[in-house]
C-alpha atoms as a PDB file:
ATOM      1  CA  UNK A   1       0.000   0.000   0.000  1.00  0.00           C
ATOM      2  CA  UNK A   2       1.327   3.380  -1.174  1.00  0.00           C
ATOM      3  CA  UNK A   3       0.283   5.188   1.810  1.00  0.00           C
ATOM      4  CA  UNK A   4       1.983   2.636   4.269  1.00  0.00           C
ATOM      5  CA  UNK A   5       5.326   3.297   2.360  1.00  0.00           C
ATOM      6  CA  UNK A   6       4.509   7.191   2.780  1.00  0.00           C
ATOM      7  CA  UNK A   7       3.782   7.179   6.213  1.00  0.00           C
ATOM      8  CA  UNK A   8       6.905   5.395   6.941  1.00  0.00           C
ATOM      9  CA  UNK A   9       8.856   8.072   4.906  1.00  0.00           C
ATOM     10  CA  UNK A  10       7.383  10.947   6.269  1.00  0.00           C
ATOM     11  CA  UNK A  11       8.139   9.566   9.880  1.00  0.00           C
ATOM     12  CA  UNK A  12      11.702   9.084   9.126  1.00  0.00           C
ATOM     13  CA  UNK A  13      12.080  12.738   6.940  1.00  0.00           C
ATOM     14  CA  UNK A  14      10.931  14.405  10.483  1.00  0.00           C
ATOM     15  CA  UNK A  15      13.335  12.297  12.775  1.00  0.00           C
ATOM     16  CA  UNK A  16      15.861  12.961  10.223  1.00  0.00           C
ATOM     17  CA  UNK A  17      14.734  16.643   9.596  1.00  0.00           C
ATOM     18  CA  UNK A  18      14.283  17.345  13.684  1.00  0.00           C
ATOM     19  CA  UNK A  19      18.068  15.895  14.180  1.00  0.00           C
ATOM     20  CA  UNK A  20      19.360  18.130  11.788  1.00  0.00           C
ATOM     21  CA  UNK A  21      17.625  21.382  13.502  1.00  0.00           C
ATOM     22  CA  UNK A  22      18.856  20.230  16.756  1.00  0.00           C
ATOM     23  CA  UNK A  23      22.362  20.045  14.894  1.00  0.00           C
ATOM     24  CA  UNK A  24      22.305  23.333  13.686  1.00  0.00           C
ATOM     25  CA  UNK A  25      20.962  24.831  17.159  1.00  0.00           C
ATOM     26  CA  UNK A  26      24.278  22.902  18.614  1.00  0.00           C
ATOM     27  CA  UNK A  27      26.266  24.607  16.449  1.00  0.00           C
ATOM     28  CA  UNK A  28      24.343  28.127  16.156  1.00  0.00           C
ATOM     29  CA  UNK A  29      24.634  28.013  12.706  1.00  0.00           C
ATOM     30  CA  UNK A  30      21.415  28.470  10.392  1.00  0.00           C
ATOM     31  CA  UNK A  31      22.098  28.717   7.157  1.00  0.00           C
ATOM     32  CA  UNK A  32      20.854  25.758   6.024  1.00  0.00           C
ATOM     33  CA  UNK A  33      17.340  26.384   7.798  1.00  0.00           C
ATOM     34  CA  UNK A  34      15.433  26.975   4.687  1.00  0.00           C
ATOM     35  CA  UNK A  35      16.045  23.505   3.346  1.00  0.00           C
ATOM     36  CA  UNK A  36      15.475  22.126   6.836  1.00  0.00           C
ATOM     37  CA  UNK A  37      12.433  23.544   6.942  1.00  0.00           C
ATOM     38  CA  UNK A  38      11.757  22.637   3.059  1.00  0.00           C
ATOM     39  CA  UNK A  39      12.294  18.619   4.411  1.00  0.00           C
ATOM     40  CA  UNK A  40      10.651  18.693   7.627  1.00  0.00           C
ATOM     41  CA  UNK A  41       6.999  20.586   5.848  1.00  0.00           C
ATOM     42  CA  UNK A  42       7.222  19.192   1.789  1.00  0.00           C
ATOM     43  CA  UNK A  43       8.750  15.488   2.943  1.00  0.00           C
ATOM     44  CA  UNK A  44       7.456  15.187   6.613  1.00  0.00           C
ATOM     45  CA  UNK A  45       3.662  16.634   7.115  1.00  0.00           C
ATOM     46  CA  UNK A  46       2.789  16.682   3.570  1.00  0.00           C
ATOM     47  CA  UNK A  47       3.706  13.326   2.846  1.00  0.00           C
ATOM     48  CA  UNK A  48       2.340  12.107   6.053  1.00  0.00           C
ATOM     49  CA  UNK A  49      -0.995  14.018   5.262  1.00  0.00           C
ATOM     50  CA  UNK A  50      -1.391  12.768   2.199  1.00  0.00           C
ATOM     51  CA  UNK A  51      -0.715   9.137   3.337  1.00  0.00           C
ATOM     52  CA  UNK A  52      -3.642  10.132   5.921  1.00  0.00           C
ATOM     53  CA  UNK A  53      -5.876  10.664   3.333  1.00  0.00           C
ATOM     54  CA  UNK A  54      -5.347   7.688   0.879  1.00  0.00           C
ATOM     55  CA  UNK A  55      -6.144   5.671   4.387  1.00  0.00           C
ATOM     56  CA  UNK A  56      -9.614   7.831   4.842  1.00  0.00           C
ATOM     57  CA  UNK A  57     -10.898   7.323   1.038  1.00  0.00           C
ATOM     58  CA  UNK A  58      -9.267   3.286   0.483  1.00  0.00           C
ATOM     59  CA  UNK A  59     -10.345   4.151  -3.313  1.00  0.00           C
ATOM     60  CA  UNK A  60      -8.006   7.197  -4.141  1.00  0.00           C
ATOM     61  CA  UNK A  61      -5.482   4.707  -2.780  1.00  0.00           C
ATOM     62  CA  UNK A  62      -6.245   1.928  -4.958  1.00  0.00           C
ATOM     63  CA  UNK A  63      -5.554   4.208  -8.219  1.00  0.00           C
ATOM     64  CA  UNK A  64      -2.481   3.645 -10.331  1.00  0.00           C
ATOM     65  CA  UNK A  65      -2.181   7.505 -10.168  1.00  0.00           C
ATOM     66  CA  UNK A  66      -2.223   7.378  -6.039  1.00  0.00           C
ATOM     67  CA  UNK A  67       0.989   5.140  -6.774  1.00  0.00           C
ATOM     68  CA  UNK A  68       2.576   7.492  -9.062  1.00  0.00           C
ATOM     69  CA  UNK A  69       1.790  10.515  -6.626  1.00  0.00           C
ATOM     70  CA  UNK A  70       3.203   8.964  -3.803  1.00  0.00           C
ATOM     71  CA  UNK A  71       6.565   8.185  -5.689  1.00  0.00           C
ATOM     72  CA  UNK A  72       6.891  11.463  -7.245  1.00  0.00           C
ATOM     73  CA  UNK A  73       6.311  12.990  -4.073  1.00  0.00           C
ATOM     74  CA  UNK A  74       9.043  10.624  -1.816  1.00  0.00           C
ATOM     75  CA  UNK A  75      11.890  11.816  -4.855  1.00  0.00           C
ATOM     76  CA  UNK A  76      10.563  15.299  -4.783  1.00  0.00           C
ATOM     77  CA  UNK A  77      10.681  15.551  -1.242  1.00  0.00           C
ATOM     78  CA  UNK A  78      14.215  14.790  -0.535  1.00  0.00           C
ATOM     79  CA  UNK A  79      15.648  16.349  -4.147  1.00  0.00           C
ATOM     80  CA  UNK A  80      14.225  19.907  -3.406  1.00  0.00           C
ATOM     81  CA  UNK A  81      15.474  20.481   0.331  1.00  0.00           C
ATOM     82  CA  UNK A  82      18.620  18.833  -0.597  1.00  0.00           C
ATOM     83  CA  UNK A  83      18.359  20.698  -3.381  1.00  0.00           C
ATOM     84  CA  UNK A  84      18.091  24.272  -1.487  1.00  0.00           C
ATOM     85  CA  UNK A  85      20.748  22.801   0.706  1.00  0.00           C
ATOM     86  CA  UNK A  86      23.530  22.412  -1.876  1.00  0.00           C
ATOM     87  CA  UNK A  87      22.557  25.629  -3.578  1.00  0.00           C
ATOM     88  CA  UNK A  88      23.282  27.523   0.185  1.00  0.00           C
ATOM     89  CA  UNK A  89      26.223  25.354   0.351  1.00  0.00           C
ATOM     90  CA  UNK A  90      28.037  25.052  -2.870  1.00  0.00           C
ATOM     91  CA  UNK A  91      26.653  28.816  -4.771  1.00  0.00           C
ATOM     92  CA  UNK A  92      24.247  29.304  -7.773  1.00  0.00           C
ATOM     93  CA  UNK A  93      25.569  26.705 -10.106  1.00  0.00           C
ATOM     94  CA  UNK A  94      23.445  23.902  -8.679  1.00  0.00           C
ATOM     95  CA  UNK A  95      20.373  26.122  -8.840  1.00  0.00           C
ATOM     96  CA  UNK A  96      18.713  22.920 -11.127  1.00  0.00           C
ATOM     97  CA  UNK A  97      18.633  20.983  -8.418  1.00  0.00           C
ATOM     98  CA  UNK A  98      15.687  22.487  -6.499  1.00  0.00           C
ATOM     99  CA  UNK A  99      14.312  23.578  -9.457  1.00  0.00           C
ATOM    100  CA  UNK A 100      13.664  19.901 -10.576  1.00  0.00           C
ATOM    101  CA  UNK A 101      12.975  19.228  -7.027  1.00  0.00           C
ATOM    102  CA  UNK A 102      10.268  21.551  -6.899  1.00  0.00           C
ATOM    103  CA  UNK A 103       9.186  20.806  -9.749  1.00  0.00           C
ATOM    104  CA  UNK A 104       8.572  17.647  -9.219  1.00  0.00           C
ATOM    105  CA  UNK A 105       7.253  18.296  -5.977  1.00  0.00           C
ATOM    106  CA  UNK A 106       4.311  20.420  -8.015  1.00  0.00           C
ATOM    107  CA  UNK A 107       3.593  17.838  -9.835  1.00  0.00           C
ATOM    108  CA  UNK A 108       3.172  15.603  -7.318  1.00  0.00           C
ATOM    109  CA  UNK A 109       0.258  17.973  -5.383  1.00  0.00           C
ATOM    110  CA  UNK A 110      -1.473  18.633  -8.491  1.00  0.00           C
ATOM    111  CA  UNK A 111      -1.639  14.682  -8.876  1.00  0.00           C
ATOM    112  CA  UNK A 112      -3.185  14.456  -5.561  1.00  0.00           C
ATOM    113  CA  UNK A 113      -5.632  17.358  -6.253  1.00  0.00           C
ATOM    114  CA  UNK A 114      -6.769  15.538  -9.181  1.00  0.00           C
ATOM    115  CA  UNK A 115      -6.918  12.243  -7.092  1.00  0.00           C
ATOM    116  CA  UNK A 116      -9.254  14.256  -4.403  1.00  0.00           C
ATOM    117  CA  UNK A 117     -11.138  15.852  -6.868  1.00  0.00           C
ATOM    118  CA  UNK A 118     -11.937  12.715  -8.079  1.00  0.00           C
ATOM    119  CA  UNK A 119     -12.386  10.694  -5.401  1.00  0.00           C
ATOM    120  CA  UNK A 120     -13.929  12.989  -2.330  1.00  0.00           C
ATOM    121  CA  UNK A 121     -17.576  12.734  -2.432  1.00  0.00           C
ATOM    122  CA  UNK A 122     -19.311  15.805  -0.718  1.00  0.00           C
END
């Protein structure tokens, strides 16, 4: 099940994500906060919400497309804060890297806002 796999991701983006804060606070150095926070919001609660919902509305989850959202998301999520991450790091010249990241990211929420549309019965 796609949203077991995404729930279990999304758990271990925040532990990972929450170590790396308390890192930084250790060493009083926040420059890399943005792409904390980038992995710790688009990989931790979005994932996990989304995961959430696929286990509310079983038939969103049983779709090909849930399966394809929930992938897109997991690479998404970890590309675009690492992403942001190198770019702070490194300069300008990796700039693709959240930009694909993002991307993808984008086109992973769409793909779930067609899969509620579709499936959420008011």
């Amino acid at each position: 099940m796609i949203s077991s796999l995404m729930m279990r991701v999304a758990v271990t983006i925040l532990v990972l994500g929450m170590i790396w804060g308390i890192e930084m606070g250790v060493r009083q150095s926040f420059a890399l906060a943005p792409a904390h926070a980038h992995l710790n919001l688009v990989g931790g609660v979005l994932l996990f919400v989304f995961a959430l919902y696929y286990r509310l509305v079983p038939a969103a989850e049983q779709s090909t497309l849930a399966k394809w959202q929930g992938w897109l998301h997991i690479v998404g999520a970890i590309l675009f804060p690492v992403g942001v991450a190198v770019v702070i790091s490194k300069g300008q010249a990796f700039i693709i890297l959240p930009i694909i990241g993002s991307l993808i990211v984008l086109t992973a929420v769409a793909l779930f806002g067609l899969i509620v549309f579709r499936t959420c019965r008011i």
